[in-house]
N, C-alpha and C. Protein backbone atom coordinates (compact mmCIF):
# COMPACT_ATOMS: atom_id res chain seq x y z
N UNK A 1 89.50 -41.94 120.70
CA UNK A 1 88.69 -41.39 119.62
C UNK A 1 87.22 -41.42 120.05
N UNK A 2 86.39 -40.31 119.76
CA UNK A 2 85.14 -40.06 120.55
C UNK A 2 84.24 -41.38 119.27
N UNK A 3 82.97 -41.36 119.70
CA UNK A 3 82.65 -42.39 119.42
C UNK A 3 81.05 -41.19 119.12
N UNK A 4 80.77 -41.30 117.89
CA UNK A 4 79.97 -40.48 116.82
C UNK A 4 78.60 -41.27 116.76
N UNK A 5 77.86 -41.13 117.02
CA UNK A 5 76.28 -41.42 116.83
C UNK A 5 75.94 -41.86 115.53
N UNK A 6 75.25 -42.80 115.73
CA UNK A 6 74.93 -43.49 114.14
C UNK A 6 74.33 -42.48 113.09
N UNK A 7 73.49 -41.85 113.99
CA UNK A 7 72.48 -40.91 112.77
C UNK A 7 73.29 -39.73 112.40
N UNK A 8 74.58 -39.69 113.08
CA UNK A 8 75.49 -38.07 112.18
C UNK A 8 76.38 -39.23 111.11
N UNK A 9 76.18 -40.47 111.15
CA UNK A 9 76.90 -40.89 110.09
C UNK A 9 75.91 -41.59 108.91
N UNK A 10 74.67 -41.23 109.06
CA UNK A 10 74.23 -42.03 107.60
C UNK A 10 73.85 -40.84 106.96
N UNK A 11 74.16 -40.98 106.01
CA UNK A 11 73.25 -40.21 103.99
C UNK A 11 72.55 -39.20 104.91
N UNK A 12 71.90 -38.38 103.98
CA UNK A 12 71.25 -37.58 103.88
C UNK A 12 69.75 -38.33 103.79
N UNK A 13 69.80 -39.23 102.73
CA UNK A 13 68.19 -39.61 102.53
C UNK A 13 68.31 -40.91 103.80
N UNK A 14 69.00 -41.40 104.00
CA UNK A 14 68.87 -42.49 105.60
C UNK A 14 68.27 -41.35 106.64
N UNK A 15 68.37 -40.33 106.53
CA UNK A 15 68.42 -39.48 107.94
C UNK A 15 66.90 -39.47 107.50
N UNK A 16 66.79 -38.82 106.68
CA UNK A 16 65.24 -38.49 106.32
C UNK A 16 64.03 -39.77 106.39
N UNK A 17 64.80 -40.99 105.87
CA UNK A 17 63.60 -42.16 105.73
C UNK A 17 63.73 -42.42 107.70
N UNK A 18 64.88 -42.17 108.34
CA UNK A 18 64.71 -42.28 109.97
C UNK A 18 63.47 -41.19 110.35
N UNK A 19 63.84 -40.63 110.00
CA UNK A 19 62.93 -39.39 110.92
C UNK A 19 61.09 -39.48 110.55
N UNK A 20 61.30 -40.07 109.16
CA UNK A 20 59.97 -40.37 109.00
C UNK A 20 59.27 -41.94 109.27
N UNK A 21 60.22 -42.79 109.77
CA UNK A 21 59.62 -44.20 110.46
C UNK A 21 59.10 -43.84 111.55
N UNK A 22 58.12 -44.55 111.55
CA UNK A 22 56.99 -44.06 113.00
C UNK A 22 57.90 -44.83 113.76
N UNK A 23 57.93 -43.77 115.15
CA UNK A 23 58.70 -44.34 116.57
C UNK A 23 57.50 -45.25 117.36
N UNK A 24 57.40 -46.38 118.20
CA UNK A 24 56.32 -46.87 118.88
C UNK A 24 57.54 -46.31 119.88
N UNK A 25 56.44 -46.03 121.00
CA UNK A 25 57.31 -45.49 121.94
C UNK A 25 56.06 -44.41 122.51
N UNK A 26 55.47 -44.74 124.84
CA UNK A 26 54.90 -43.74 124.88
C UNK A 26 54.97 -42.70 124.66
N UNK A 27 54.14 -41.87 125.00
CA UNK A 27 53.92 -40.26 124.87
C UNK A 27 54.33 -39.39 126.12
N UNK A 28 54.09 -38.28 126.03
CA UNK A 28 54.02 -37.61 127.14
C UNK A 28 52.87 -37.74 128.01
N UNK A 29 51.54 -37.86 127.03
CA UNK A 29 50.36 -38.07 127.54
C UNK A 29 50.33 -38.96 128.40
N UNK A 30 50.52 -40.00 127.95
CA UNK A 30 50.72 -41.66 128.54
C UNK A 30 51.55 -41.65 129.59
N UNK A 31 52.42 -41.27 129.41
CA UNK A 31 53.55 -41.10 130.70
C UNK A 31 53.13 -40.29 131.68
N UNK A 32 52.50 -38.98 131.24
CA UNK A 32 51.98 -38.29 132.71
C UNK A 32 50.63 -38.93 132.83
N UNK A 33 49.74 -39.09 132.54
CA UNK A 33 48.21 -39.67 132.90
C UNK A 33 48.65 -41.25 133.93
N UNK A 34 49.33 -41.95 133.54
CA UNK A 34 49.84 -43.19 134.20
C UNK A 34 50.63 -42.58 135.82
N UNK A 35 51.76 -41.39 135.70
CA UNK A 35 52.33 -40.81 136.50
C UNK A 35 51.15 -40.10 137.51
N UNK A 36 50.34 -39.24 137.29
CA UNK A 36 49.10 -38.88 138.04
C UNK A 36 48.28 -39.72 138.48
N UNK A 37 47.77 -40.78 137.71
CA UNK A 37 47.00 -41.79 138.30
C UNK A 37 47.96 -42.11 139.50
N UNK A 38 49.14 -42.62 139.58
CA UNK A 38 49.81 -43.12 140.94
C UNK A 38 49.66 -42.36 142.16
N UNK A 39 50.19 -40.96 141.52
CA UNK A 39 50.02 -40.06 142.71
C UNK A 39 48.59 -39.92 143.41
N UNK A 40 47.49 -40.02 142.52
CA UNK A 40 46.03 -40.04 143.41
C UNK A 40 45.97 -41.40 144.16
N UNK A 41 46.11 -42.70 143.32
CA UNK A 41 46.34 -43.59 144.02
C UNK A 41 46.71 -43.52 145.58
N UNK A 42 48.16 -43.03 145.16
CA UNK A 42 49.10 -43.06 146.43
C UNK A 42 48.45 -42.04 147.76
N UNK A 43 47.71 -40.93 147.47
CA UNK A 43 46.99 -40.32 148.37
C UNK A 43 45.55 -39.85 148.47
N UNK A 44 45.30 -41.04 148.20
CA UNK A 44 43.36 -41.06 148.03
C UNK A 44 43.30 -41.84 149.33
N UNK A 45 43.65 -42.37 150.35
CA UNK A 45 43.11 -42.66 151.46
C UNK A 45 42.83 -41.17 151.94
N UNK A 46 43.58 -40.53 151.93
CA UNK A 46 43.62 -39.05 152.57
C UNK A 46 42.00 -38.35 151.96
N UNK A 47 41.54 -38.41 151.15
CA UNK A 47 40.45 -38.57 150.31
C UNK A 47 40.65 -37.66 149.07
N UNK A 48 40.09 -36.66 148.83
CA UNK A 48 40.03 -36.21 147.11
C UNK A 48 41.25 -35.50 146.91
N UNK A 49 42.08 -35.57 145.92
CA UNK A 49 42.88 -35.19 145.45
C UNK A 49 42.69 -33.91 144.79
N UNK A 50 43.38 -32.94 144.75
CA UNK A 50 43.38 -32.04 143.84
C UNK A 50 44.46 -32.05 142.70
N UNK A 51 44.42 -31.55 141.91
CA UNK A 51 45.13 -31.48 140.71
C UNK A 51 46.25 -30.39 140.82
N UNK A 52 45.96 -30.12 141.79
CA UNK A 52 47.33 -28.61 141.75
C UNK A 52 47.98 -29.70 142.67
N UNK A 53 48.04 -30.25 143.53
CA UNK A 53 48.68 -30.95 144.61
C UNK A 53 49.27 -32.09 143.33
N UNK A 54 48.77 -32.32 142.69
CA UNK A 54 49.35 -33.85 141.55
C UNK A 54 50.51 -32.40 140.95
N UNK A 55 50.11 -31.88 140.46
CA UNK A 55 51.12 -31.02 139.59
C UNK A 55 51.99 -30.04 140.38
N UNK A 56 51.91 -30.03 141.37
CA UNK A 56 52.89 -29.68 142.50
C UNK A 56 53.85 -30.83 142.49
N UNK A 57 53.67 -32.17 142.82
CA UNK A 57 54.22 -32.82 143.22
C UNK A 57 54.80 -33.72 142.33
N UNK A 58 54.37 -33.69 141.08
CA UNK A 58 55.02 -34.35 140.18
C UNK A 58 55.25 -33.32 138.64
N UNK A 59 55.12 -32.31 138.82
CA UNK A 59 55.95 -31.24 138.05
C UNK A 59 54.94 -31.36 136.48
N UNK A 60 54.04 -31.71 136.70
CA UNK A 60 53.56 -31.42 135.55
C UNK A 60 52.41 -30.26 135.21
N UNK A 61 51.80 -29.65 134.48
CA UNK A 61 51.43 -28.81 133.98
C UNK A 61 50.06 -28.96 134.52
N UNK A 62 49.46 -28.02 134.98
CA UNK A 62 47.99 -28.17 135.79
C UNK A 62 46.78 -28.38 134.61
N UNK A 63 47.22 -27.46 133.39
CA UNK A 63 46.48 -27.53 132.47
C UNK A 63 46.17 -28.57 131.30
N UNK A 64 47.35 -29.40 131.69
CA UNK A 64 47.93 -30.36 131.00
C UNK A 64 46.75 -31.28 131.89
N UNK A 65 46.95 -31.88 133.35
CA UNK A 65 46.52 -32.48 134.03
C UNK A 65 45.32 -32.47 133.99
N UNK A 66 44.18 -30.88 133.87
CA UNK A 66 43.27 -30.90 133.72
C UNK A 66 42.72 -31.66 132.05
N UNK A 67 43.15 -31.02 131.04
CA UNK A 67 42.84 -32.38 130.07
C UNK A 67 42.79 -33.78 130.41
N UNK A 68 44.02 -34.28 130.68
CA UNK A 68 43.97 -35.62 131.23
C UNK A 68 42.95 -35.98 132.19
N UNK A 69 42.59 -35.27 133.34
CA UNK A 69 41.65 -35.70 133.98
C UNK A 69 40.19 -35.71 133.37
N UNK A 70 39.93 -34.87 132.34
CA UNK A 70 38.73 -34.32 131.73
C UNK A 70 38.69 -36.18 130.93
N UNK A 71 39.80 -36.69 130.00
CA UNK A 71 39.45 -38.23 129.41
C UNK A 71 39.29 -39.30 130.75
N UNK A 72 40.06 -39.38 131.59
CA UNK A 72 40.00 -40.09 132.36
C UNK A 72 38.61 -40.21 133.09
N UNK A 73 38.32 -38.89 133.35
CA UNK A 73 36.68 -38.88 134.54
C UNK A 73 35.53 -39.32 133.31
N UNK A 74 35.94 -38.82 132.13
CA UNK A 74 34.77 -39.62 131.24
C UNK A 74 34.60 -41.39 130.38
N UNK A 75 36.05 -41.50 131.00
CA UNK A 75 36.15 -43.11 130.72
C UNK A 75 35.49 -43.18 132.28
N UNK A 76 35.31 -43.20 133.10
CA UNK A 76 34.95 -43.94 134.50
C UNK A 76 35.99 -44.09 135.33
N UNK A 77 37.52 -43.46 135.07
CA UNK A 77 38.80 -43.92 135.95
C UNK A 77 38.42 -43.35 137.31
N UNK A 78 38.23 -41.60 137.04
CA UNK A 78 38.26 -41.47 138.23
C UNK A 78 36.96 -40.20 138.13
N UNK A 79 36.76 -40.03 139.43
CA UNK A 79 35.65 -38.86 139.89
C UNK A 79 35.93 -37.66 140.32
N UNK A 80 34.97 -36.46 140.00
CA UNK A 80 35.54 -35.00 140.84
C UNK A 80 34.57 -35.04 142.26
N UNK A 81 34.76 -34.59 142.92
CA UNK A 81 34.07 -34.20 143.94
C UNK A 81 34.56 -32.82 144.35
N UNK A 82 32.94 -31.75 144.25
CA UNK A 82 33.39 -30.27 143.88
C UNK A 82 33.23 -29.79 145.46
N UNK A 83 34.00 -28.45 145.54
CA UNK A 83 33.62 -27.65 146.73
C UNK A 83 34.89 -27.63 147.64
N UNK A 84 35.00 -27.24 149.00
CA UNK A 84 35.89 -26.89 149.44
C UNK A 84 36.48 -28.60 150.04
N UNK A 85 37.74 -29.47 150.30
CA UNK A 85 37.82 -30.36 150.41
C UNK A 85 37.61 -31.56 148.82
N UNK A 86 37.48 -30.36 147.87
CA UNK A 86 37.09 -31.50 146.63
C UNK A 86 38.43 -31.98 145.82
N UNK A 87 38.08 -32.56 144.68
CA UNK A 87 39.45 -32.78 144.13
C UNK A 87 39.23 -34.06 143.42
N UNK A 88 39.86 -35.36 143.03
CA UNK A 88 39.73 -36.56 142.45
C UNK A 88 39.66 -37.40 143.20
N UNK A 89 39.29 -38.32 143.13
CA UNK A 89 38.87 -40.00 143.45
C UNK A 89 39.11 -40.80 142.66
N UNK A 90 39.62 -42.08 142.72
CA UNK A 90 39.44 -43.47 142.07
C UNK A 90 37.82 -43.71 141.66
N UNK A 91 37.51 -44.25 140.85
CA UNK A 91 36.15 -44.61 141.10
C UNK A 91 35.90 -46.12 140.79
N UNK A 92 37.06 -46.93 140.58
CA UNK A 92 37.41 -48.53 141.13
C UNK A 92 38.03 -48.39 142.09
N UNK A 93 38.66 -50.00 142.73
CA UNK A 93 39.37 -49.93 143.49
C UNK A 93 40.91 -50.21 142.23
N UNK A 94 41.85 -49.82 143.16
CA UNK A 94 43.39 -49.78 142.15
C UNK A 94 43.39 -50.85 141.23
N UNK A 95 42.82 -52.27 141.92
CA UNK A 95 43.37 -53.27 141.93
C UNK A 95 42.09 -53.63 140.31
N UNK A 96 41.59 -52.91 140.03
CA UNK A 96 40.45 -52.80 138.63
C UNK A 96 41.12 -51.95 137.70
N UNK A 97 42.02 -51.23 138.09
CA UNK A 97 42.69 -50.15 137.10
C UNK A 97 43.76 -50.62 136.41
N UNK A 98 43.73 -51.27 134.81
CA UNK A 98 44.77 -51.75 134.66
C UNK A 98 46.04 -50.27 134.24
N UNK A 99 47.14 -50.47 133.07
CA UNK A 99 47.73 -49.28 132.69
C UNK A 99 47.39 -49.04 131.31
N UNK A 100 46.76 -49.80 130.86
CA UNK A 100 46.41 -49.89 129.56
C UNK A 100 45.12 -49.43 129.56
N UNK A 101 44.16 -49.59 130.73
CA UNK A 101 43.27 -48.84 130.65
C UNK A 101 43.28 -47.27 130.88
N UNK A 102 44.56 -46.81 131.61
CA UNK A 102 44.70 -45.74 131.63
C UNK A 102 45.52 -44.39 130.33
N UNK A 103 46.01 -45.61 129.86
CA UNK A 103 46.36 -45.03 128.54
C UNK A 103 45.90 -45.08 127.60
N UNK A 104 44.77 -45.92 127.31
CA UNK A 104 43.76 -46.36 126.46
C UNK A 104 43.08 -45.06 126.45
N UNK A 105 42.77 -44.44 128.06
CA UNK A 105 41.32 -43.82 128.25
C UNK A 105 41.81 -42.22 127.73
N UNK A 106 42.84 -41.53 127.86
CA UNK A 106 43.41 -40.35 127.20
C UNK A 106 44.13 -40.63 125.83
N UNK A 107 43.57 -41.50 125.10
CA UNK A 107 43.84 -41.56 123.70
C UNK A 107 44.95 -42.17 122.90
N UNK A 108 45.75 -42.39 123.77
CA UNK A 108 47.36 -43.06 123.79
C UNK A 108 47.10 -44.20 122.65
N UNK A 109 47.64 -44.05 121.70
CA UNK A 109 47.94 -45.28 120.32
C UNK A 109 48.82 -46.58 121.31
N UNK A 110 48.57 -47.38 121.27
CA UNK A 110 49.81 -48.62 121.46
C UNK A 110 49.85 -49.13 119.93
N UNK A 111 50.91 -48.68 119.36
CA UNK A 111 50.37 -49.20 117.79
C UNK A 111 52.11 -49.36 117.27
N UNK A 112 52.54 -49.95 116.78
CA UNK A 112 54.04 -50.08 116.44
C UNK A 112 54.03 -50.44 114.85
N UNK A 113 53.02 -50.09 114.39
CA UNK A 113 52.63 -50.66 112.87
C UNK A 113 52.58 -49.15 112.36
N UNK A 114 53.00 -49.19 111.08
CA UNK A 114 53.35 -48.19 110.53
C UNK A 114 51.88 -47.33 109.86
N UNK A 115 51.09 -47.92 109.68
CA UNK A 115 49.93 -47.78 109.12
C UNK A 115 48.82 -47.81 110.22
N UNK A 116 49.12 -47.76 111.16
CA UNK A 116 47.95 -47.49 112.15
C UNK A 116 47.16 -48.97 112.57
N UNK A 117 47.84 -50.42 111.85
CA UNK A 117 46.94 -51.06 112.06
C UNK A 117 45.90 -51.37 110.73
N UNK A 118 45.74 -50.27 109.84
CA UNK A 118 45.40 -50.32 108.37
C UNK A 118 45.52 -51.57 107.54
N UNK A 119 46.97 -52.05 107.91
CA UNK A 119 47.81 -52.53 106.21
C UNK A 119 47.49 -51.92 105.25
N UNK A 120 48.03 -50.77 104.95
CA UNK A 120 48.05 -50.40 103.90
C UNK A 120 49.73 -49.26 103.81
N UNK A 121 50.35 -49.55 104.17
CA UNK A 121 51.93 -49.07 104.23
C UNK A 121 52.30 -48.86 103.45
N UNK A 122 52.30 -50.09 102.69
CA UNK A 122 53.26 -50.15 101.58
C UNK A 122 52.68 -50.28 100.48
N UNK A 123 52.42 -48.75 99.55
CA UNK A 123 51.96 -48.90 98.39
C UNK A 123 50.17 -49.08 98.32
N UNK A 124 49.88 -49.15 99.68
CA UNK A 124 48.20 -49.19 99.86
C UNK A 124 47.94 -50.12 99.83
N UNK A 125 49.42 -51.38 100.39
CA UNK A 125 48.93 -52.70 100.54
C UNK A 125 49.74 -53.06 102.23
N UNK A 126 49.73 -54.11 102.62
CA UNK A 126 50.19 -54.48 103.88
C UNK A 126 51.85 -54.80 103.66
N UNK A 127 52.60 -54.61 104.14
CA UNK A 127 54.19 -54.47 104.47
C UNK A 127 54.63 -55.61 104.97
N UNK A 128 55.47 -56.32 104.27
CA UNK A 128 55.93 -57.58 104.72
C UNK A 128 56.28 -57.99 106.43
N UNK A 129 56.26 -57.07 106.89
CA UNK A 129 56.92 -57.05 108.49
C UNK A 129 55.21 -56.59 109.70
N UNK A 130 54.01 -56.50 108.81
CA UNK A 130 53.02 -55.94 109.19
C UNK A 130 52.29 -57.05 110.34
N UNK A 131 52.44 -58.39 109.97
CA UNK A 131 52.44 -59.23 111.44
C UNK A 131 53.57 -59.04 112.70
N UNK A 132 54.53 -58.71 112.22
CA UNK A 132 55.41 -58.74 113.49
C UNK A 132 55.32 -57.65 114.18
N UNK A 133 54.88 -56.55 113.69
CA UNK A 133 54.43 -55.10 114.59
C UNK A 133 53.21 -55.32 115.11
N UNK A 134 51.94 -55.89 114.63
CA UNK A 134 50.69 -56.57 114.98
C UNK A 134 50.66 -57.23 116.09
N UNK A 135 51.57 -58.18 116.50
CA UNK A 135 51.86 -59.07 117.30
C UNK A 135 52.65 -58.35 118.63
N UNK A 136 54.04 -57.30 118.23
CA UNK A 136 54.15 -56.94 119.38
C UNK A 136 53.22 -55.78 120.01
N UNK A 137 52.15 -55.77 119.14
CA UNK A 137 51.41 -54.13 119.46
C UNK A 137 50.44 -55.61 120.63
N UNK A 138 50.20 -56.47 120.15
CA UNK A 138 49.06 -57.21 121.24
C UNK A 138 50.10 -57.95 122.37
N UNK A 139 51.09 -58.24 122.26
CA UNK A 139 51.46 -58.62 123.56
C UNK A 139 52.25 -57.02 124.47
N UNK A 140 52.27 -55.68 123.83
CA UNK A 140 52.77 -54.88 124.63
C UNK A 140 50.87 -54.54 125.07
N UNK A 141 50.15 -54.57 125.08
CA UNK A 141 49.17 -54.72 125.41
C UNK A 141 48.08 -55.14 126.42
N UNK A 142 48.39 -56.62 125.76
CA UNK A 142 48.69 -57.70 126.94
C UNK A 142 49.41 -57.62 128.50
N UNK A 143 50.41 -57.19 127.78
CA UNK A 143 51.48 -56.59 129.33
C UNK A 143 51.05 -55.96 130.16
N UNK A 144 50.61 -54.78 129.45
CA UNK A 144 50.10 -52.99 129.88
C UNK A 144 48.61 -53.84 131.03
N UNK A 145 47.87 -54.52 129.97
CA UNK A 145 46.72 -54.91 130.73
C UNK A 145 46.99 -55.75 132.21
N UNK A 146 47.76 -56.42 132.23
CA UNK A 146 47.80 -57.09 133.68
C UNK A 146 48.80 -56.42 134.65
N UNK A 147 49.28 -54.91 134.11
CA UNK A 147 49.84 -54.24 135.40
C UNK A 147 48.64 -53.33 136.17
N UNK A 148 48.21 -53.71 137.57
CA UNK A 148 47.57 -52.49 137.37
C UNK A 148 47.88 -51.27 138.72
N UNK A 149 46.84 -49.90 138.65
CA UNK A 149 47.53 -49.26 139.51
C UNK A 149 47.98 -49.72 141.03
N UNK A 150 47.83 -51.14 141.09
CA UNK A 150 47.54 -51.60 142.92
C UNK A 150 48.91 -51.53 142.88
N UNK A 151 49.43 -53.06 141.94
CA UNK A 151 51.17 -52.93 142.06
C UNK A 151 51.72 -51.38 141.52
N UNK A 152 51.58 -50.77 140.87
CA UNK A 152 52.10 -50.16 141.15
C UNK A 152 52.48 -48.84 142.49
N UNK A 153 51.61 -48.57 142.69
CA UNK A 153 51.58 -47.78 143.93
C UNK A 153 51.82 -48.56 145.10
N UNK A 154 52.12 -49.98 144.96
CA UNK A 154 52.51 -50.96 146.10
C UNK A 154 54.08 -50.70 145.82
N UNK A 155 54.94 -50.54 144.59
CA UNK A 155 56.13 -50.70 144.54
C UNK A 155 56.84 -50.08 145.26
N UNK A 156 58.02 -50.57 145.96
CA UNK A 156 58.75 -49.85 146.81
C UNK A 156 59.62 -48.69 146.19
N UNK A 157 60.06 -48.95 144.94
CA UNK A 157 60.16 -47.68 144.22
C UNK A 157 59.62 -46.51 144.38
N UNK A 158 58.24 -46.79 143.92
CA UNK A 158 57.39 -45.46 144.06
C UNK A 158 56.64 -45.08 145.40
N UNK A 159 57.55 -46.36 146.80
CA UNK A 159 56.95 -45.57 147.88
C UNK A 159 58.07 -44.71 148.34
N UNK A 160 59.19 -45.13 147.73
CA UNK A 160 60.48 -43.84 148.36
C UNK A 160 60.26 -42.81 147.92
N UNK A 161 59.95 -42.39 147.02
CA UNK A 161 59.83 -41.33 146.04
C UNK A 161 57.96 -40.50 146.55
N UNK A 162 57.73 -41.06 146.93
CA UNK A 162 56.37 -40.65 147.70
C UNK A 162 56.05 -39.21 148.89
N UNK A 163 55.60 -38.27 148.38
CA UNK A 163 55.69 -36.94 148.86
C UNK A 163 54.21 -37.07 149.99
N UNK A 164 54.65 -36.31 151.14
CA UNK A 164 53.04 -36.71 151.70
C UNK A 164 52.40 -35.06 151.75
N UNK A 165 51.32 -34.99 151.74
CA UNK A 165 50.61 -33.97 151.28
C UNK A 165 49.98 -33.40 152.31
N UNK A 166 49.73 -31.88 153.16
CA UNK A 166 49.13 -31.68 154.28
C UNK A 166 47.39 -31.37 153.75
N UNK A 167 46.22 -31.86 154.56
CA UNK A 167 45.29 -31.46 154.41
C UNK A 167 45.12 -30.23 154.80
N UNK A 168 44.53 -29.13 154.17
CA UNK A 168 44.29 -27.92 155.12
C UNK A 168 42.79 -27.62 154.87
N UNK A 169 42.16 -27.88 154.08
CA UNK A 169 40.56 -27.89 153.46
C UNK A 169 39.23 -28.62 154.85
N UNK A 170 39.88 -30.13 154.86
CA UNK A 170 39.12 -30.69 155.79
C UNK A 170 39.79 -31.94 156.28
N UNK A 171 38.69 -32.48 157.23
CA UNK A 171 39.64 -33.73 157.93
C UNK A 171 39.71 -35.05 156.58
N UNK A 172 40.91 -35.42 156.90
CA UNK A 172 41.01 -36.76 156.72
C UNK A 172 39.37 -37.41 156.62
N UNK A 173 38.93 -37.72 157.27
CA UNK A 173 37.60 -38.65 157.68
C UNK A 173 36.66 -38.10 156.85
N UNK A 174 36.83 -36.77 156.70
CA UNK A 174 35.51 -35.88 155.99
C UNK A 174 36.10 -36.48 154.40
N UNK A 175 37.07 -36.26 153.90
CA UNK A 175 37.80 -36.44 152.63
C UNK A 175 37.51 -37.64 152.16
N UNK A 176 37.95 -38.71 153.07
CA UNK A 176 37.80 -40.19 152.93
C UNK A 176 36.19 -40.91 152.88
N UNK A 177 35.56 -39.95 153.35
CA UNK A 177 34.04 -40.22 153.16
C UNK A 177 33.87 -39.63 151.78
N UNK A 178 33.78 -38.44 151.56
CA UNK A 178 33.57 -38.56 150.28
C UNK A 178 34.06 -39.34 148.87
N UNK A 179 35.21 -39.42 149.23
CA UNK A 179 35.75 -40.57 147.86
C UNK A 179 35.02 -41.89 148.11
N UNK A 180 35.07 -42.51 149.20
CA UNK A 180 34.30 -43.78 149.52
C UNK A 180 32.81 -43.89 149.12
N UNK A 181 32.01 -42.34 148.81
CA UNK A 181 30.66 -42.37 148.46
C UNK A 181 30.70 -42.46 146.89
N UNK A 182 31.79 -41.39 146.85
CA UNK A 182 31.88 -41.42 144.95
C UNK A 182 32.01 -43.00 144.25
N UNK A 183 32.62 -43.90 145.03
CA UNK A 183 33.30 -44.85 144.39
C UNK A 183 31.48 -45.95 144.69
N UNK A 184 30.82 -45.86 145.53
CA UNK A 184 29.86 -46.85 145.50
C UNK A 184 29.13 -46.27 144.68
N UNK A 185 29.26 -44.91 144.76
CA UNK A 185 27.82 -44.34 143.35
C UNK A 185 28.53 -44.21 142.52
N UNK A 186 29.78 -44.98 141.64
CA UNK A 186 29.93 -45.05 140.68
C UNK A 186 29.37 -46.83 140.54
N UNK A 187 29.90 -47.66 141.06
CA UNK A 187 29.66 -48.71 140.97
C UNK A 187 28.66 -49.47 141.29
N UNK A 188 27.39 -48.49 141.95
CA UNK A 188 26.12 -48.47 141.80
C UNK A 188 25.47 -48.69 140.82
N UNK A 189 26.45 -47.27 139.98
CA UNK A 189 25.33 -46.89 138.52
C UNK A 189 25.56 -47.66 137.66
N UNK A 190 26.23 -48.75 137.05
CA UNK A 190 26.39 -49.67 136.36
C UNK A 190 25.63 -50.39 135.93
């Protein structure tokens, strides 16, 4: 006997009060901005990244990417460097980039509280369960904050899965100089 999914078996109004409980759970945003950050990571020795090469290689939407990069370069994650050979930079080193800062910086809620964090849920007052969503919203947080992009782009996971990219713009050395300048004149200007 096949085995039927919970939500084709409740009520009509169960289906409806489901669909309207806020899901905590990333985004797409979050998931690709975290996914792109790796990939520059993973080939920023080579030096600036371009964004068609991230969305070549990890299938996401160039236009999409360009938003994301547009929050990211104005939090401080990362840098453009324009012209022929241009493209993105880190503008820490990985090992400063947590994931929470990267999902923080394109707008990403970490919020598992029904009210945004408000208390005001229930009735325009706080919801009996409004500490226990509070609490896991600061230790998923917590978490997010002490991963950062170093381990990840160190993981052997994401070095199998690792596409290598041909320069055709300029050398290596020329590339790698420029991200290396972007990153002291970011951490200059401080």
């Amino acid at each position: 006997m096949p085995v039927v999914p919970v939500f084709f078996r409740m009520s009509v109004s169960e289906k409806y009060e489901f669909l309207l409980e806020p899901k905590m759970r990333l985004t797409t945003k979050g998931r690709f901005a975290v996914t792109a950050m790796i990939d520059l990571a993973l080939h920023s020795a080579e030096g600036p990244v371009t964004l068609a090469d991230i969305s070549e290689r990890q299938k996401i939407s160039l236009s999409y990417l360009e938003l994301l990069f547009g929050k990211l370069r104005r939090n401080k994650l990362v840098g453009s460097v324009r012209g022929p050979g241009g493209g993105y930079c880190l503008t820490k080193p990985m090992s400063d980039i947590s994931v929470v800062d990267i999902i923080l910086a394109v707008d990403e809620p970490i919020d598992a509280t029904q009210c945004g964090g408000k208390e005001n849920c229930h009735n325009d007052q706080r919801c009996m369960t409004h500490d226990l969503w509070a609490n896991l919203n600061a230790r998923i947080r917590d978490y997010l904050a002490l991963v950062t992009l170093e381990q990840l782009a160190a993981s052997p996971k994401v070095k199998d899965i690792r596409c290598c990219r041909i320069c055709v713009h300029t050398s290596s050395q020329a590339k790698q100089f420029l991200c290396d300048s972007l990153i002291i004149l970011t951490v200059t200007s401080f």
